[in-house]
C-alpha atoms as a PDB file:
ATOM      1  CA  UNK A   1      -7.919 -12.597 -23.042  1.00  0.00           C
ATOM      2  CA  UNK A   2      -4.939 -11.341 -25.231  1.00  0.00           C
ATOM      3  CA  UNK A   3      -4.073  -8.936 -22.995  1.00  0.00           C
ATOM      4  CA  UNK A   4      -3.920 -11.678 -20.081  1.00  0.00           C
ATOM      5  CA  UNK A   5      -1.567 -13.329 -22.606  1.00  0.00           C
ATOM      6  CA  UNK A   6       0.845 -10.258 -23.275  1.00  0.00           C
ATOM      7  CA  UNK A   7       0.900  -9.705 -19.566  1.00  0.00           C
ATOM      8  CA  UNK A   8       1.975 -13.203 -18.530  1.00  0.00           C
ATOM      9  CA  UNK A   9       4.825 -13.384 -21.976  1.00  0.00           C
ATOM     10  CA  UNK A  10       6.031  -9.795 -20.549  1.00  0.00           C
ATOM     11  CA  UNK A  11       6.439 -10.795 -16.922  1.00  0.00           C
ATOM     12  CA  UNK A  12       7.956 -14.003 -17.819  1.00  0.00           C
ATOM     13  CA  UNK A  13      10.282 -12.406 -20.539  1.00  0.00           C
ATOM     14  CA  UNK A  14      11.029  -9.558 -16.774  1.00  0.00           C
ATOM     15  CA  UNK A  15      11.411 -12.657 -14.796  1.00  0.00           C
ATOM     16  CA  UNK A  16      14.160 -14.390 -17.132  1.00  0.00           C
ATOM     17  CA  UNK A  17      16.094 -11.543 -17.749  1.00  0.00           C
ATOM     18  CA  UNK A  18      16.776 -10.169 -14.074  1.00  0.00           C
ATOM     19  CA  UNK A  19      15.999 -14.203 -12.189  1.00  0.00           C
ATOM     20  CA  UNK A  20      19.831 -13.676 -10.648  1.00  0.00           C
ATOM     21  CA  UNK A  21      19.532 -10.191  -9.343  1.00  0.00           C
ATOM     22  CA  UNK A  22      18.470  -9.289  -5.636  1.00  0.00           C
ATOM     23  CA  UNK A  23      16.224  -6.801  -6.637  1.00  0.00           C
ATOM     24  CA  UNK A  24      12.733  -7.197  -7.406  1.00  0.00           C
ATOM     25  CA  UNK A  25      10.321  -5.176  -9.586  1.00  0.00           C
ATOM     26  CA  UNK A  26       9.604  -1.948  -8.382  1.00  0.00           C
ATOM     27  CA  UNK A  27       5.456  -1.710  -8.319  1.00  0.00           C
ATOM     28  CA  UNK A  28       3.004   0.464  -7.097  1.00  0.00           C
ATOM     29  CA  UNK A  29      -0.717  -0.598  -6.245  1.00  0.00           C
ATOM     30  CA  UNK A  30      -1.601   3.514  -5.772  1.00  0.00           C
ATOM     31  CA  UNK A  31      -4.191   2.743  -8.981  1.00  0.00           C
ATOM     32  CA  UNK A  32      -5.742  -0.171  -7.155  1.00  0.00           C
ATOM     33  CA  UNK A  33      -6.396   1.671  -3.972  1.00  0.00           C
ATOM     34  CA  UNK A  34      -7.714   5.181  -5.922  1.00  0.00           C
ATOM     35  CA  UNK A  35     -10.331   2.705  -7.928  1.00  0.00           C
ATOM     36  CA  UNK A  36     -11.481   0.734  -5.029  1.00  0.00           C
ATOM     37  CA  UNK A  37     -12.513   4.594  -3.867  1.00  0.00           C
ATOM     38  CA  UNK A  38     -14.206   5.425  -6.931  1.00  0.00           C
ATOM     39  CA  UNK A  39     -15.801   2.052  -6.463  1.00  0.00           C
ATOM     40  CA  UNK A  40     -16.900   2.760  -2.701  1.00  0.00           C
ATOM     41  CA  UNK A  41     -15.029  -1.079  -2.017  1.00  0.00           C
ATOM     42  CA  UNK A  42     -12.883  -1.527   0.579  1.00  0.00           C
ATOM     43  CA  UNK A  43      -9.514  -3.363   0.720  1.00  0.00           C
ATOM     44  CA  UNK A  44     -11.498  -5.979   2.868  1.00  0.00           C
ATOM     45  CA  UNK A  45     -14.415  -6.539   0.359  1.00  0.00           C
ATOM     46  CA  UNK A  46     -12.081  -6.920  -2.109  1.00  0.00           C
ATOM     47  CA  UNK A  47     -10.026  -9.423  -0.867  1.00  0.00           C
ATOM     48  CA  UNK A  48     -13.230 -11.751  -0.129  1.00  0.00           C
ATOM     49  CA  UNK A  49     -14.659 -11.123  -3.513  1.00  0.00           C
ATOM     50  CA  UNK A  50     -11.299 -11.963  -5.428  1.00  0.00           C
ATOM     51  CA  UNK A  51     -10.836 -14.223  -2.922  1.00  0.00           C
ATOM     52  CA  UNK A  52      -7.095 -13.013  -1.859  1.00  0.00           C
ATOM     53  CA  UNK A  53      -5.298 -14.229   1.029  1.00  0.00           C
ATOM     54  CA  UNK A  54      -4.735 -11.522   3.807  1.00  0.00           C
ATOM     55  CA  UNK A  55      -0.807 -11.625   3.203  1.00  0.00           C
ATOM     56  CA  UNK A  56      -1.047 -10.785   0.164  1.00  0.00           C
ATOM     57  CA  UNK A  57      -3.060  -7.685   0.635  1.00  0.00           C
ATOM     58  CA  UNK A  58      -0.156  -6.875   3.330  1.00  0.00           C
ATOM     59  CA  UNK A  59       2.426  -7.271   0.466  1.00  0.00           C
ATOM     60  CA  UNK A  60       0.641  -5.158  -2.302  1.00  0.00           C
ATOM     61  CA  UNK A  61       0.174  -2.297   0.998  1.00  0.00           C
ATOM     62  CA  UNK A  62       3.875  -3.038   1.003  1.00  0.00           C
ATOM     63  CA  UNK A  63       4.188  -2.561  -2.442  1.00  0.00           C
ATOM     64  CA  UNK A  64       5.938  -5.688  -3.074  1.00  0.00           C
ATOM     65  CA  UNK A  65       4.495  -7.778  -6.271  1.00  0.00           C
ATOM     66  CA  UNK A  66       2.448 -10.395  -6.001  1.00  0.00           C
ATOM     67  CA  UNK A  67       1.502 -13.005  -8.661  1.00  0.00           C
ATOM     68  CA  UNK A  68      -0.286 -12.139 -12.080  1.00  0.00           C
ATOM     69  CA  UNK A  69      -3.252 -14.969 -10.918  1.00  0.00           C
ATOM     70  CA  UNK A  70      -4.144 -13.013  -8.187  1.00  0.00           C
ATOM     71  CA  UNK A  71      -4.008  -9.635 -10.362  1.00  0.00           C
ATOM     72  CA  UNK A  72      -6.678 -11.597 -13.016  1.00  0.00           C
ATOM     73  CA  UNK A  73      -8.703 -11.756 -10.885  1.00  0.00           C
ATOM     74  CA  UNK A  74      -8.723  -8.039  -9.519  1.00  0.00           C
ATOM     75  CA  UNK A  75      -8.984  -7.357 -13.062  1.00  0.00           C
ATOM     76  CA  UNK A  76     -11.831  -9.751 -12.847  1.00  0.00           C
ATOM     77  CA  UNK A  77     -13.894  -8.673 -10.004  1.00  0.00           C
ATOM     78  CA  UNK A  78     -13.307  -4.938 -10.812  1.00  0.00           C
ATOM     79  CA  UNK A  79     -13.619  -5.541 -14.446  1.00  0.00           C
ATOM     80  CA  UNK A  80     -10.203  -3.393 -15.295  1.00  0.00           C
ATOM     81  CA  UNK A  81      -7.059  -4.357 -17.002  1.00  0.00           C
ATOM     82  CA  UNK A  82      -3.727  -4.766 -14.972  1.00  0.00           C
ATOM     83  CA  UNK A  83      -2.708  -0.806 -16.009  1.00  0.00           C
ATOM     84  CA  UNK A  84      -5.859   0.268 -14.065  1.00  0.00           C
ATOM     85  CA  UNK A  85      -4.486  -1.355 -11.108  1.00  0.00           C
ATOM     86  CA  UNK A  86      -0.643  -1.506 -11.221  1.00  0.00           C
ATOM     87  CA  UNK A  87       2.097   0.590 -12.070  1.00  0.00           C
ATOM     88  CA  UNK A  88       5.734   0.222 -12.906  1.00  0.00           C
ATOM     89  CA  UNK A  89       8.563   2.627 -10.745  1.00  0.00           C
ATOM     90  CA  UNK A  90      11.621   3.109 -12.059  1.00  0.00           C
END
């Protein structure tokens, strides 16, 4: 639970700083999709058991971030912490 906390104060802390600039946070979901292998899950099962809307599995394939709620409960249903799943590029 504390690291839920740290995550959220982090992203919000991200969020405040760079709210005015075009760009967004530069993400990669390669983690996600390497443990859903070692976990012989799908993309597909996934999103039913986390219960994820389609479009946002098409923006993490797009590598475009999505909110922290629906990364909980990755974390959740693959019982990981967000740096088993995402990854920051520079």
């Amino acid at each position: 639970m504390l690291r839920v906390i740290i995550a959220k104060a982090i992203i919000k802390a991200y969020n405040n700083i760079y709210r005015n600039e075009e760009s967004t946070m530069a993400v990669s979901y390669d983690k996600l999709w390497k443990l859903l292998i070692d976990k012989k899950m799908n993309a597909s099962d996934l999103r039913k058991e986390a219960n994820i809307a389609p479009n946002t599995m098409t923006k993490m394939r797009k590598e475009q971030e999505v909110s922290l709620a629906v990364l909980e409960r990755i974390c959740e249903c693959l019982d990981c912490d967000f740096g088993d799943i995402i990854q920051y590029k520079k």
